[in-house]
Protein backbone atom coordinates (compact mmCIF):
# COMPACT_ATOMS: atom_id res chain seq x y z
CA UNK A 1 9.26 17.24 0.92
CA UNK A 2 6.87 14.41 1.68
CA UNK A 3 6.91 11.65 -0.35
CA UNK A 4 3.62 10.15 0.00
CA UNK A 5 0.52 10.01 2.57
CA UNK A 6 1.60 6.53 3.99
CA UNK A 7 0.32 7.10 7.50
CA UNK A 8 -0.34 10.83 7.16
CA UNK A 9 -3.19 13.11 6.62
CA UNK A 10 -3.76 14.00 3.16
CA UNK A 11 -4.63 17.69 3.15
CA UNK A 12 -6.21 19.58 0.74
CA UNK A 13 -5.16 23.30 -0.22
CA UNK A 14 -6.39 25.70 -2.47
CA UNK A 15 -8.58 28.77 -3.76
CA UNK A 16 -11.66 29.50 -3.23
CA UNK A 17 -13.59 27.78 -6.03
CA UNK A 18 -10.97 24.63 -6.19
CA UNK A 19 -13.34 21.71 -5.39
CA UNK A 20 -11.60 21.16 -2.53
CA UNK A 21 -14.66 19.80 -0.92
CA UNK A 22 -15.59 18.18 -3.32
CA UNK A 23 -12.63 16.29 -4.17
CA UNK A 24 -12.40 15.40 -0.44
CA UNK A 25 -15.48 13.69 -0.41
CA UNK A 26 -14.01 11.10 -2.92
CA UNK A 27 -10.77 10.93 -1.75
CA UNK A 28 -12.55 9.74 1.30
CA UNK A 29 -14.69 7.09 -0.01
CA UNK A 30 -11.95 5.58 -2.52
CA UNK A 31 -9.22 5.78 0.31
CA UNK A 32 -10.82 4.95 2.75
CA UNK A 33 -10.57 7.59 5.12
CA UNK A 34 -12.76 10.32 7.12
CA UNK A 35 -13.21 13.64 5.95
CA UNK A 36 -12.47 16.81 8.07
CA UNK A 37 -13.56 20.00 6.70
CA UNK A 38 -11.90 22.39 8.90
CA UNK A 39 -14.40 24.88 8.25
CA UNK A 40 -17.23 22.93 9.43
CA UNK A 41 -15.40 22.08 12.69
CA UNK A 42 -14.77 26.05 13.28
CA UNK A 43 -18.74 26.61 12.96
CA UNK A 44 -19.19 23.43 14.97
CA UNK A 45 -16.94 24.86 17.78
CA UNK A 46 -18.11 28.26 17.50
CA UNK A 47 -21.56 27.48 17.25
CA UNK A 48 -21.30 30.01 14.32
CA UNK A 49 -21.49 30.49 10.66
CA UNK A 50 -18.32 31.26 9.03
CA UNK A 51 -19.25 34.36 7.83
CA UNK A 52 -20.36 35.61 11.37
CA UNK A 53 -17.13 34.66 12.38
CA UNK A 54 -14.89 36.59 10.52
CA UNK A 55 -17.51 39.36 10.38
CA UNK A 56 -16.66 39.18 14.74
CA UNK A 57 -13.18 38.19 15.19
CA UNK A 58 -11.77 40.15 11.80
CA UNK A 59 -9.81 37.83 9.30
CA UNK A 60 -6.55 37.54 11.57
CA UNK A 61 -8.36 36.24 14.75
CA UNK A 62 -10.49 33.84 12.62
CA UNK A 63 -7.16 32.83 10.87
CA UNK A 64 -6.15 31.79 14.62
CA UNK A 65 -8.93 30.17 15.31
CA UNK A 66 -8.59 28.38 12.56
CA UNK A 67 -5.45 26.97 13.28
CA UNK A 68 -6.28 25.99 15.95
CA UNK A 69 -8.88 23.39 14.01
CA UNK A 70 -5.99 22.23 12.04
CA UNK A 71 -3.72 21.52 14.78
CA UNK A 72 -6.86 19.86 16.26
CA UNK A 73 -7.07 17.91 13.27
CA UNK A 74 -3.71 16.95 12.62
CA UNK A 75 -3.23 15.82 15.81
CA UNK A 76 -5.96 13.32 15.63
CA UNK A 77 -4.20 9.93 15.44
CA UNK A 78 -5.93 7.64 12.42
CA UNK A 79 -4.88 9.21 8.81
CA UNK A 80 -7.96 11.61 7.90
CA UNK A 81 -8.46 13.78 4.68
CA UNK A 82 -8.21 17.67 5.72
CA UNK A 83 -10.51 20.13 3.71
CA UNK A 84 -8.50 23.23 4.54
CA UNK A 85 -9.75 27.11 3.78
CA UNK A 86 -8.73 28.94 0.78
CA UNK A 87 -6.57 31.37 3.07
CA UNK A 88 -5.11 28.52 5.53
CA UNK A 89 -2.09 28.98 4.05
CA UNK A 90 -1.35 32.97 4.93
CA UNK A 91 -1.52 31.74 8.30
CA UNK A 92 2.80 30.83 9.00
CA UNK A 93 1.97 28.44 11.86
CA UNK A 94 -0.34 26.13 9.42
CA UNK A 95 2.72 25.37 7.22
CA UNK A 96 4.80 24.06 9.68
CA UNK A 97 1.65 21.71 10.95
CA UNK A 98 1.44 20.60 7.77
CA UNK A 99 4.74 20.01 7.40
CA UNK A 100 4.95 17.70 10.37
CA UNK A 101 1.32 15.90 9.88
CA UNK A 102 0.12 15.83 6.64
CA UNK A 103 0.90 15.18 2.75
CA UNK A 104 0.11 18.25 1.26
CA UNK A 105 -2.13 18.26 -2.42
CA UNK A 106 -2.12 21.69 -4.04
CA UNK A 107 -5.62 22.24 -6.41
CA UNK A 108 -4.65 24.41 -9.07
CA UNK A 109 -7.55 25.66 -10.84
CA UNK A 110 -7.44 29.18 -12.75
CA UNK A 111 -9.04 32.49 -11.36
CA UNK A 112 -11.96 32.56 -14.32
CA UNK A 113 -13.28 29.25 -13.10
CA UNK A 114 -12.55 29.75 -9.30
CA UNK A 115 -14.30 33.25 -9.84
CA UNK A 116 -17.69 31.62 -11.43
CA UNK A 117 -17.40 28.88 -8.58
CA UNK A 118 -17.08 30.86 -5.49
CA UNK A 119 -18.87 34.68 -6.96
CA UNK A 120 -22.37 33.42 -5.54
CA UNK A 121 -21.30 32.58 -2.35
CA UNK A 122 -21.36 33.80 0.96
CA UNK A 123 -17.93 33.71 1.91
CA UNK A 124 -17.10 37.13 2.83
CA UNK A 125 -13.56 37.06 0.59
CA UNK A 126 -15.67 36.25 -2.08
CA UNK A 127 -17.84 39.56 -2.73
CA UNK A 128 -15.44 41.70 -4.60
CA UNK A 129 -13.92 40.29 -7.96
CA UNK A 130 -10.98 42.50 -7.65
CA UNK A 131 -10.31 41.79 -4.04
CA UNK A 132 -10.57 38.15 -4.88
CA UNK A 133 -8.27 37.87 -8.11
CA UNK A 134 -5.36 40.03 -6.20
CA UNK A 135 -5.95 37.29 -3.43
CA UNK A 136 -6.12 34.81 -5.66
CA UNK A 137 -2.46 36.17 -7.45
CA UNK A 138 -0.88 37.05 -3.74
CA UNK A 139 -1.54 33.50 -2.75
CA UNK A 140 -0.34 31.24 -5.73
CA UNK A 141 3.09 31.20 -4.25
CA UNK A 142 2.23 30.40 -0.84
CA UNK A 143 0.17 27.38 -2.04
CA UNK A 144 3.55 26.07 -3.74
CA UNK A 145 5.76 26.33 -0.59
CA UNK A 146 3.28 24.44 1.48
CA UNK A 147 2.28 21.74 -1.12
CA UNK A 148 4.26 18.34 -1.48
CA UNK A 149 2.38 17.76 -5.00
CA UNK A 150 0.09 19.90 -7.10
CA UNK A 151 -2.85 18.25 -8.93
CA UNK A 152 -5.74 20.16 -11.26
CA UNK A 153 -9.12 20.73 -10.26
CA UNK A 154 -11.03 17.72 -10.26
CA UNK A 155 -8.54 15.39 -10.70
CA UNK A 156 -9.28 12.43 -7.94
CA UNK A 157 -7.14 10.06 -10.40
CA UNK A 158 -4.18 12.31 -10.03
CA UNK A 159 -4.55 13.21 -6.17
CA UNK A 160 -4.68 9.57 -4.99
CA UNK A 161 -1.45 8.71 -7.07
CA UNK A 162 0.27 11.41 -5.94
CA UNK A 163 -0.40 10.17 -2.43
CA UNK A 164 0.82 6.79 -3.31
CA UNK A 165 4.24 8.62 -4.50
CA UNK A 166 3.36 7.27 -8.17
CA UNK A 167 3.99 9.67 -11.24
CA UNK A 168 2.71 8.90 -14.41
CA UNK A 169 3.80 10.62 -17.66
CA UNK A 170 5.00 9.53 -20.67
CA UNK A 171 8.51 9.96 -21.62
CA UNK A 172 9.13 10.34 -17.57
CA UNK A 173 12.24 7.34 -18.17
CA UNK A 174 13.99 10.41 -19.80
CA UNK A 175 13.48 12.15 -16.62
CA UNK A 176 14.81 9.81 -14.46
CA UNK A 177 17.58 11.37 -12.60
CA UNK A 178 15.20 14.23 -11.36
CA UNK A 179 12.33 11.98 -10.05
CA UNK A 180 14.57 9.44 -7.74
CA UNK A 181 14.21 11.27 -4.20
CA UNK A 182 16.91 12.64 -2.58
CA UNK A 183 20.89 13.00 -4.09
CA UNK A 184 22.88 9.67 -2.81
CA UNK A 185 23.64 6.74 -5.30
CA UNK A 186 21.75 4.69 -7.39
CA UNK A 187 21.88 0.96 -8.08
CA UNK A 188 20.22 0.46 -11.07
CA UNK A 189 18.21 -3.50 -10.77
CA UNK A 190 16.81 -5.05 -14.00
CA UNK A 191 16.69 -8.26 -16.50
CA UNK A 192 18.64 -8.18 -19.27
CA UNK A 193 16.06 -8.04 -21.79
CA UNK A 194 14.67 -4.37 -20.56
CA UNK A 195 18.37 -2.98 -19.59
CA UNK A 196 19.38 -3.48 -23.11
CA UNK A 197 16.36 -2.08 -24.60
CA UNK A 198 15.87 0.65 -22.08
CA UNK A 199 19.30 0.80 -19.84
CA UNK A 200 21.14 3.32 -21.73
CA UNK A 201 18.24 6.10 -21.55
CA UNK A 202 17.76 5.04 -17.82
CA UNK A 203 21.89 5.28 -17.49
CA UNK A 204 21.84 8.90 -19.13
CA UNK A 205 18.92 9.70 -16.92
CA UNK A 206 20.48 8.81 -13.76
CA UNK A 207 24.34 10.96 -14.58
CA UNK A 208 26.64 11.13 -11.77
CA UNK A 209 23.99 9.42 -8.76
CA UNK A 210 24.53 6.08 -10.81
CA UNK A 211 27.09 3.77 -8.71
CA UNK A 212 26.20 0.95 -10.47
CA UNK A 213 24.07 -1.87 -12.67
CA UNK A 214 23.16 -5.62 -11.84
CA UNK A 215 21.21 -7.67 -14.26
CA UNK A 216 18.49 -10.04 -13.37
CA UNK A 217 17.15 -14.08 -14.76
CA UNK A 218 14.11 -12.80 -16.57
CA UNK A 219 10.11 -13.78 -15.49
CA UNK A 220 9.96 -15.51 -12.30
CA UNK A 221 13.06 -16.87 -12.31
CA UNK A 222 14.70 -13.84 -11.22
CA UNK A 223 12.42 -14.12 -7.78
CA UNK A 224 14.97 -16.97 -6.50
CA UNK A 225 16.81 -16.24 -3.24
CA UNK A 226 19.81 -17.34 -5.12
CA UNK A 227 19.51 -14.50 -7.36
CA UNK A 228 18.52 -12.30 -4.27
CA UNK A 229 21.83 -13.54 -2.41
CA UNK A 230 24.07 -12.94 -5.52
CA UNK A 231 22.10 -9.08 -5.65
CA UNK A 232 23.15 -8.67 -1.83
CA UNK A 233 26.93 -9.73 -2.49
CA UNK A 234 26.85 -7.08 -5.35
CA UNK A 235 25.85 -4.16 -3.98
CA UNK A 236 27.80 -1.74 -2.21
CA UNK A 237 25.35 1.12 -1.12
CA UNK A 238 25.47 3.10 2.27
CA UNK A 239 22.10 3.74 3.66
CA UNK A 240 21.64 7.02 1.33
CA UNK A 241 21.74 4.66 -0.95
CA UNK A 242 18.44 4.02 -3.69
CA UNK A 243 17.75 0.85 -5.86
CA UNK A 244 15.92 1.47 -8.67
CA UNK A 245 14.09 -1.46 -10.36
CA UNK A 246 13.36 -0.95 -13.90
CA UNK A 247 11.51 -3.97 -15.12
CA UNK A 248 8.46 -5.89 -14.86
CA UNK A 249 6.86 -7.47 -12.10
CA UNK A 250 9.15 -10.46 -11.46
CA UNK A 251 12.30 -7.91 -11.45
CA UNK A 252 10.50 -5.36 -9.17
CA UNK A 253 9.73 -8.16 -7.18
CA UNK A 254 13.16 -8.91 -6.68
CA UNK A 255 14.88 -5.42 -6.32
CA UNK A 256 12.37 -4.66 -3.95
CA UNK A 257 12.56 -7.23 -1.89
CA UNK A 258 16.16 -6.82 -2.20
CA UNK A 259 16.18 -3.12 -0.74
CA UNK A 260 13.25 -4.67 2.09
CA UNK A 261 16.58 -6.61 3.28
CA UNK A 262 19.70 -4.94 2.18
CA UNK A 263 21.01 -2.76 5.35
CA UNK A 264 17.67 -4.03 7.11
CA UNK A 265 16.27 -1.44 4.06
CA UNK A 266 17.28 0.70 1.72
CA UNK A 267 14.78 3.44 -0.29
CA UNK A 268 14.19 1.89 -3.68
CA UNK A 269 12.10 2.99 -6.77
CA UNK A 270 9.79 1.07 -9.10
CA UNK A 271 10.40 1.45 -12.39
CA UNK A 272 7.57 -0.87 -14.12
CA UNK A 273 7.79 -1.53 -17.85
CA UNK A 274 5.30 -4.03 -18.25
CA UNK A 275 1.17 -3.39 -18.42
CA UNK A 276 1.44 -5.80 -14.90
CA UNK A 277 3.52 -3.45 -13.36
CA UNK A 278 2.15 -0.15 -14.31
CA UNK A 279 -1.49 -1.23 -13.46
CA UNK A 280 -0.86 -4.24 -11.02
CA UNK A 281 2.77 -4.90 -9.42
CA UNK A 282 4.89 -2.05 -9.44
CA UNK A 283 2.17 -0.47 -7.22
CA UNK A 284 1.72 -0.67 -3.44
CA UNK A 285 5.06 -1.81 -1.63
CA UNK A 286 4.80 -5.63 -1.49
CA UNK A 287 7.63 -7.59 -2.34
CA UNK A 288 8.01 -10.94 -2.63
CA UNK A 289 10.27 -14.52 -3.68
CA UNK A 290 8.67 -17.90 -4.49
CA UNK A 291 9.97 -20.71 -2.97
CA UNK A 292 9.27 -24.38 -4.77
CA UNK A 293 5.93 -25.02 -2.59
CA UNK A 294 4.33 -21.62 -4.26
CA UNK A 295 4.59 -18.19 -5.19
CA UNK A 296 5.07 -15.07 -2.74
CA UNK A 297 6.01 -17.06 -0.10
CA UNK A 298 8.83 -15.00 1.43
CA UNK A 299 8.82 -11.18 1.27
CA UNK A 300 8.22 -8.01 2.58
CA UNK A 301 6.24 -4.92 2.86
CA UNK A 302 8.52 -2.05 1.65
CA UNK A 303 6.70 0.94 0.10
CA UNK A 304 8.66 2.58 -2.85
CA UNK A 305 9.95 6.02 -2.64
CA UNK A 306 8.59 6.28 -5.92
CA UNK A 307 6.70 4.61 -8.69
CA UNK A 308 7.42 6.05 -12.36
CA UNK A 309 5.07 4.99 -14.97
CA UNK A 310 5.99 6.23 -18.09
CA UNK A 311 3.07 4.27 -20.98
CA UNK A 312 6.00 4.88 -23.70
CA UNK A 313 7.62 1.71 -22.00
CA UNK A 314 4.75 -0.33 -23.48
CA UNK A 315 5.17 0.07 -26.66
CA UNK A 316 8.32 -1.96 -27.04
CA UNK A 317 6.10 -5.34 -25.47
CA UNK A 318 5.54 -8.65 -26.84
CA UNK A 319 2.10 -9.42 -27.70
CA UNK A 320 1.78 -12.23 -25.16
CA UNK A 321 3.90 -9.72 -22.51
CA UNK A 322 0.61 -6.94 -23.28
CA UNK A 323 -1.76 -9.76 -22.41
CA UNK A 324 -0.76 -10.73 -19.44
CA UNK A 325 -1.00 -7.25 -18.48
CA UNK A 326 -4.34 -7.31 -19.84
CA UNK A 327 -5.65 -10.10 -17.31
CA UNK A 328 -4.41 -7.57 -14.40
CA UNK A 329 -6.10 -5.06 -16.30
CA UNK A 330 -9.76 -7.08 -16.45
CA UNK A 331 -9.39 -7.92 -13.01
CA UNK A 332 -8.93 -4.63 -11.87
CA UNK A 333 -11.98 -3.49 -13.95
CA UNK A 334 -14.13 -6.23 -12.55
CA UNK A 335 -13.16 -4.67 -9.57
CA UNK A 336 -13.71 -1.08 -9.67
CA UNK A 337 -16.63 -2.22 -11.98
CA UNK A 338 -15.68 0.03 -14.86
CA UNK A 339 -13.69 0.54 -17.83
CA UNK A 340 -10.12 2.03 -16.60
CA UNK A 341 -6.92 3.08 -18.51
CA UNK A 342 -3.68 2.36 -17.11
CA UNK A 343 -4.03 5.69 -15.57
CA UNK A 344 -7.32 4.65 -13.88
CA UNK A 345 -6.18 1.34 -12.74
CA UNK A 346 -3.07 2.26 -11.21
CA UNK A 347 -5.11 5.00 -9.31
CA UNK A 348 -7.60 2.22 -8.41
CA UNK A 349 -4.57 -0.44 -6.93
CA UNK A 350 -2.93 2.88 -5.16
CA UNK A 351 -5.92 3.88 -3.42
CA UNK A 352 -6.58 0.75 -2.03
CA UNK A 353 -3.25 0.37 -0.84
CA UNK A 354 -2.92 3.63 0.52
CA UNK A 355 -5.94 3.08 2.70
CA UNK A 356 -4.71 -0.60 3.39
CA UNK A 357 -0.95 -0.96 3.21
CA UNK A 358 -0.37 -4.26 4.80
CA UNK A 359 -2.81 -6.30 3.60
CA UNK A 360 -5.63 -6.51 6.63
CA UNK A 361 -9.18 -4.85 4.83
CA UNK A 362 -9.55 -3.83 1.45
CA UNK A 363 -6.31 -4.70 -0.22
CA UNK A 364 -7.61 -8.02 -0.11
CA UNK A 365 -9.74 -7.45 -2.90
CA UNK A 366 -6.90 -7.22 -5.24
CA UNK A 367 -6.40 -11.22 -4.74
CA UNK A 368 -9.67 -12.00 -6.88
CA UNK A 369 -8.74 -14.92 -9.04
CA UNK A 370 -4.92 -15.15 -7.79
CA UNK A 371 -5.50 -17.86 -5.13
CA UNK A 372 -6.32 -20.33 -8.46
CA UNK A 373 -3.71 -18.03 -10.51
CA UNK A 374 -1.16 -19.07 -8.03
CA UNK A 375 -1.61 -22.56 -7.34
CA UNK A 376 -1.37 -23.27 -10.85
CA UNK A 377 1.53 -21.71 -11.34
CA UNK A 378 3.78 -23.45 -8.60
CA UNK A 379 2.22 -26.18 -10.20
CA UNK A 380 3.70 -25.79 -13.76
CA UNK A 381 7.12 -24.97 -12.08
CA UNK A 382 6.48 -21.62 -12.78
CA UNK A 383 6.95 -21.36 -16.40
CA UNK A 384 2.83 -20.92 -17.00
CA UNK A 385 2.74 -17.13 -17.76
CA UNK A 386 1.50 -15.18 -14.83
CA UNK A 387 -1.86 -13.44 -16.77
CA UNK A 388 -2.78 -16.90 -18.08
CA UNK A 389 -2.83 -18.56 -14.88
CA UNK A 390 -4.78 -14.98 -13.58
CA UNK A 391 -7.07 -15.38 -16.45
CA UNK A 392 -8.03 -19.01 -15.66
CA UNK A 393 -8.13 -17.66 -11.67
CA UNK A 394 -10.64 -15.12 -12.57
CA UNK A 395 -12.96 -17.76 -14.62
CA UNK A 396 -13.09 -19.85 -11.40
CA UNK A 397 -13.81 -16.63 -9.19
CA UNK A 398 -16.68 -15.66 -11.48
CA UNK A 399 -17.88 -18.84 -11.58
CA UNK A 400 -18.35 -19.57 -8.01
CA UNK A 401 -19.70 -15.67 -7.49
CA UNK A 402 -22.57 -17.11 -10.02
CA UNK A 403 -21.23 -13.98 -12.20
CA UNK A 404 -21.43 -14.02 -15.79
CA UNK A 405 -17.92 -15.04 -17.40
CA UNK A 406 -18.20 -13.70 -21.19
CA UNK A 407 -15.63 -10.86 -20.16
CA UNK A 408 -12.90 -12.96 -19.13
CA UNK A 409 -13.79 -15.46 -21.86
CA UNK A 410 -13.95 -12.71 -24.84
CA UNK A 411 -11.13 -11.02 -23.75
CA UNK A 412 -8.68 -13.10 -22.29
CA UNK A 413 -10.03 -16.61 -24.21
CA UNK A 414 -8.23 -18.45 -21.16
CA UNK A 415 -8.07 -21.94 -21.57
CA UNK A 416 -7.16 -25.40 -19.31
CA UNK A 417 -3.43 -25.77 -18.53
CA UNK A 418 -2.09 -29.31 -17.83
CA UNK A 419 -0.46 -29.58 -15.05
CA UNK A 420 -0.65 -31.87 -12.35
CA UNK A 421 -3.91 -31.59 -10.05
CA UNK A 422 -2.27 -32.67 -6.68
CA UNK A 423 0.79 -30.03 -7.16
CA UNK A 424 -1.75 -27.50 -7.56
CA UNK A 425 -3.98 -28.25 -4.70
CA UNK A 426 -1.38 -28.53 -2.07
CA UNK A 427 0.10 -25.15 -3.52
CA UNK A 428 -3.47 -23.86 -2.87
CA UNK A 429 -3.87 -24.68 0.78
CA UNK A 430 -0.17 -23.54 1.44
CA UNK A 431 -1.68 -20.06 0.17
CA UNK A 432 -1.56 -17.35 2.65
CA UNK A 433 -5.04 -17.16 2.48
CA UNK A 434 -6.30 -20.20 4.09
CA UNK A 435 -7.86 -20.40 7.19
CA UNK A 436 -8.30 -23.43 9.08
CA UNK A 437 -10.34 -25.78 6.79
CA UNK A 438 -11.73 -23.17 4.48
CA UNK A 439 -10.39 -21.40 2.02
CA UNK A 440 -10.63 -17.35 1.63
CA UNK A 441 -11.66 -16.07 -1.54
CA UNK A 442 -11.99 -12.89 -2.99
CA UNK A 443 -15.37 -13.43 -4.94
CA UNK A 444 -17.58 -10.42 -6.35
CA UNK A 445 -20.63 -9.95 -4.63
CA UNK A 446 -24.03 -8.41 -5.07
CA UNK A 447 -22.27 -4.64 -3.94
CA UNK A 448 -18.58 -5.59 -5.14
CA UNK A 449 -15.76 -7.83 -4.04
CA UNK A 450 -16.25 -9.51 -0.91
CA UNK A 451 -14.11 -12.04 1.25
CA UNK A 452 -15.67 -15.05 1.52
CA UNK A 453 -14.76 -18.78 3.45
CA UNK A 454 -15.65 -21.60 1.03
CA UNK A 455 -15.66 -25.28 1.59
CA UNK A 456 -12.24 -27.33 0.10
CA UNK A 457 -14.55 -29.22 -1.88
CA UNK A 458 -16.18 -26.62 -3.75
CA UNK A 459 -12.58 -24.56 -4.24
CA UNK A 460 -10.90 -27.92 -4.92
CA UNK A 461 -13.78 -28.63 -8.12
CA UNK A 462 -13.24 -25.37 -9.29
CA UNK A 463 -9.68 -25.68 -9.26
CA UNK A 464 -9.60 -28.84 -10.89
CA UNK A 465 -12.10 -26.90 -13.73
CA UNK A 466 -9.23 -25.27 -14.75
CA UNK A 467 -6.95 -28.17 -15.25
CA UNK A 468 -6.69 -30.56 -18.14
């Protein structure tokens, strides 16, 4: 089974009446990726309508013909979605193309609504309601066997976390054991804090596959290379081997960078249970330490096997640990400019990183407010809580985007931090995201978040905005 749709096609399979097309048109747009309906590039080739086709050729040569498209498709080289027929999958040779090219999303829908959908239509499987429910019975299985994940109608939230490998369901902690890919051992990574509140359930969860547990500093303390090194000494996994990082963002971090490195990389599975990590930092493979001159400095790209969100986690947080998930939260609504759930902000973060895994378009974005965030908190030595220091970062964004500030203010009520102003500026221009004698922003512009080159003086005034 495929894990995710890093670097593959995401295809799209399905009944007649599924909103496949549909759904691909948004999966496009929010991942970032061209659509290819495969029965539009039949007519195109044919010259043809699909009904004429099938009408000529009989179902079994158009089936052939249209595997052809697919293998067309799937052999283009840049990560596409693929809008696939209703009956793609009674064709044998399609599964094993998918197999090889593509992550493979299953829309289940039932045969009342697929019926109403597709009854009007002129696809020629479509003109006789008892032909089309046995169809519609005799293919349910094969749309199983060929699928990596199965999503409901309509669901673009689901889809695009499914291609990110994230699975979100409460109570899913419980179900631990089953949702770790593949069957070799497990090193279980967390602070203390969360293992003793949450170990023993993840312990049960994991059974015989659990080789062993390491404890982490908690908050940003634990994303030392000391406590890396110590980590690396402890471990004794073979390549089969799977760390799994139950924590918040700080420990998966840590672990993660720690599997980035360990054997030159090791699977590993992100655990979040904090309101950062399920919406913000458990999602999208980075990895990172700070070193004294700021934060992130050394890590890694290393996408998770798997990202388990389970929202029952939350409700054992501190108030101050649920607002500093709430600054991720804001930012990422500023972003998609909506309201979101956790749901619908860890959908947002995956799609972007899905269409943008290492940082060089779109993923961008996600810094808005962090360059500030960031500086200030190498400044305070890093004991200013991360979603204050984001909450302060997205004031300063907003203000210099001439946006209005009253949902930052209202609710996150962030307010000046005294640290020292020199610390924080020369953390700033270490940032990764300076260029030359600018510095990059992510501000929000008249159409969304842009990336824009300010002047030091203007970034260094609204730093120093922020600072008692």
């Amino acid at each position: 089974m495929v894990l995710n749709a890093l670097g593959r096609h995401l295809a799209l399979v399905g009944f007649m009446g599924a909103g496949k097309t549909t759904l691909a048109a948004e999966l496009g747009r929010r991942l970032s990726r061209p659509v290819i309906d495969i029965d539009r590039e039949v007519e195109a080739r044919y010259r043809d309508p699909i009904p004429q086709i099938f009408e000529e050729h009989g179902e079994q040569g158009f089936r052939r013909i249209e595997a052809y498209a697919i293998g067309a498709a799937a052999e283009r080289r840049h990560p596409s979605i693929l809008d696939l027929g209703g009956g793609a999958v009674t064709f044998r040779d399609n599964h094993g193309t998918l197999a090889a090219d593509a992550f493979t999303v299953f829309l289940e829908v039932d045969v009342e609504t697929a019926w109403e959908r597709a009854c009007e239509s002129d696809r020629p499987l479509a003109q006789d309601e008892q032909v089309f429910r046995r169809l519609f019975a005799e293919r349910q299985p094969l749309y199983h066997e060929v699928a990596d994940t199965t999503v409901a109608s309509g669901d673009v939230d689901g889809a695009i976390l499914a291609a990110a490998g994230v699975h979100h369901e409460r109570g899913s902690l419980a179900r631990l054991g089953e949702l770790v890919p593949g069957d070799g051992p497990v090193a279980l990574v967390g602070d203390a804090t969360v293992l003793g509140i949450h170990g023993a359930v993840a312990q049960r969860a994991l059974g015989d596959r659990l080789q062993s547990a390491h404890e982490l500093p908690a908050g940003e303390q634990a994303k030392q290379l000391a406590v890396v090194e110590r980590l690396w000494s402890e471990l004794r996994l073979d390549r089969r081997g799977t760390i799994v990082a139950l924590g918040g963002g700080a420990a998966t971090d840590a672990a993660g960078f720690a599997a980035a490195t360990y054997l030159r990389g090791v699977p590993w599975v992100a655990v979040p249970t904090t309101l950062v990590g399920q919406v913000d930092a458990g999602i999208g493979g980075k990895t990172a330490l700070d070193l004294p001159q700021g934060k992130n400095l050394a890590g890694a790209f290393h996408w998770p096997d798997r990202v388990v969100i389970d929202e029952e986690l939350l409700e054992t947080l501190p108030e101050r640990e649920r607002r500093q998930g709430q600054a991720e939260l804001v930012k990422t609504e500023l972003l998609a400019g909506r309201n979101l759930d956790v749901r619908g902000a860890a959908a947002y973060k995956a799609a972007i990183c899905v269409g943008d895994p290492h940082d060089h378009g779109r993923r961008q974005w996600l810094n808005l407010g962090h360059t500030f965030a960031h500086a200030l908190e190498a400044a305070a030595g890093f004991e200013l809580a991360h979603g204050e220091a984001v909450a302060l970062g997205l004031l300063a964004a907003l203000r210099l985007s001439g946006r209005d500030t009253a949902l930052v203010e209202e609710t996150l009520d962030p307010q000046p931090v005294r640290v020292d102003r020199e610390r924080a500026w020369e953390a700033l221009l270490r940032d990764k995201k300076r260029t030359g004698e600018q510095i990059n922003l992510v501000l929000l512009g008249d159409h969304g978040p842009v990336l824009e080159a300010r002047p030091q003086a203007e970034v260094r005034a609204a730093l120093d905005s922020l600072i008692l």
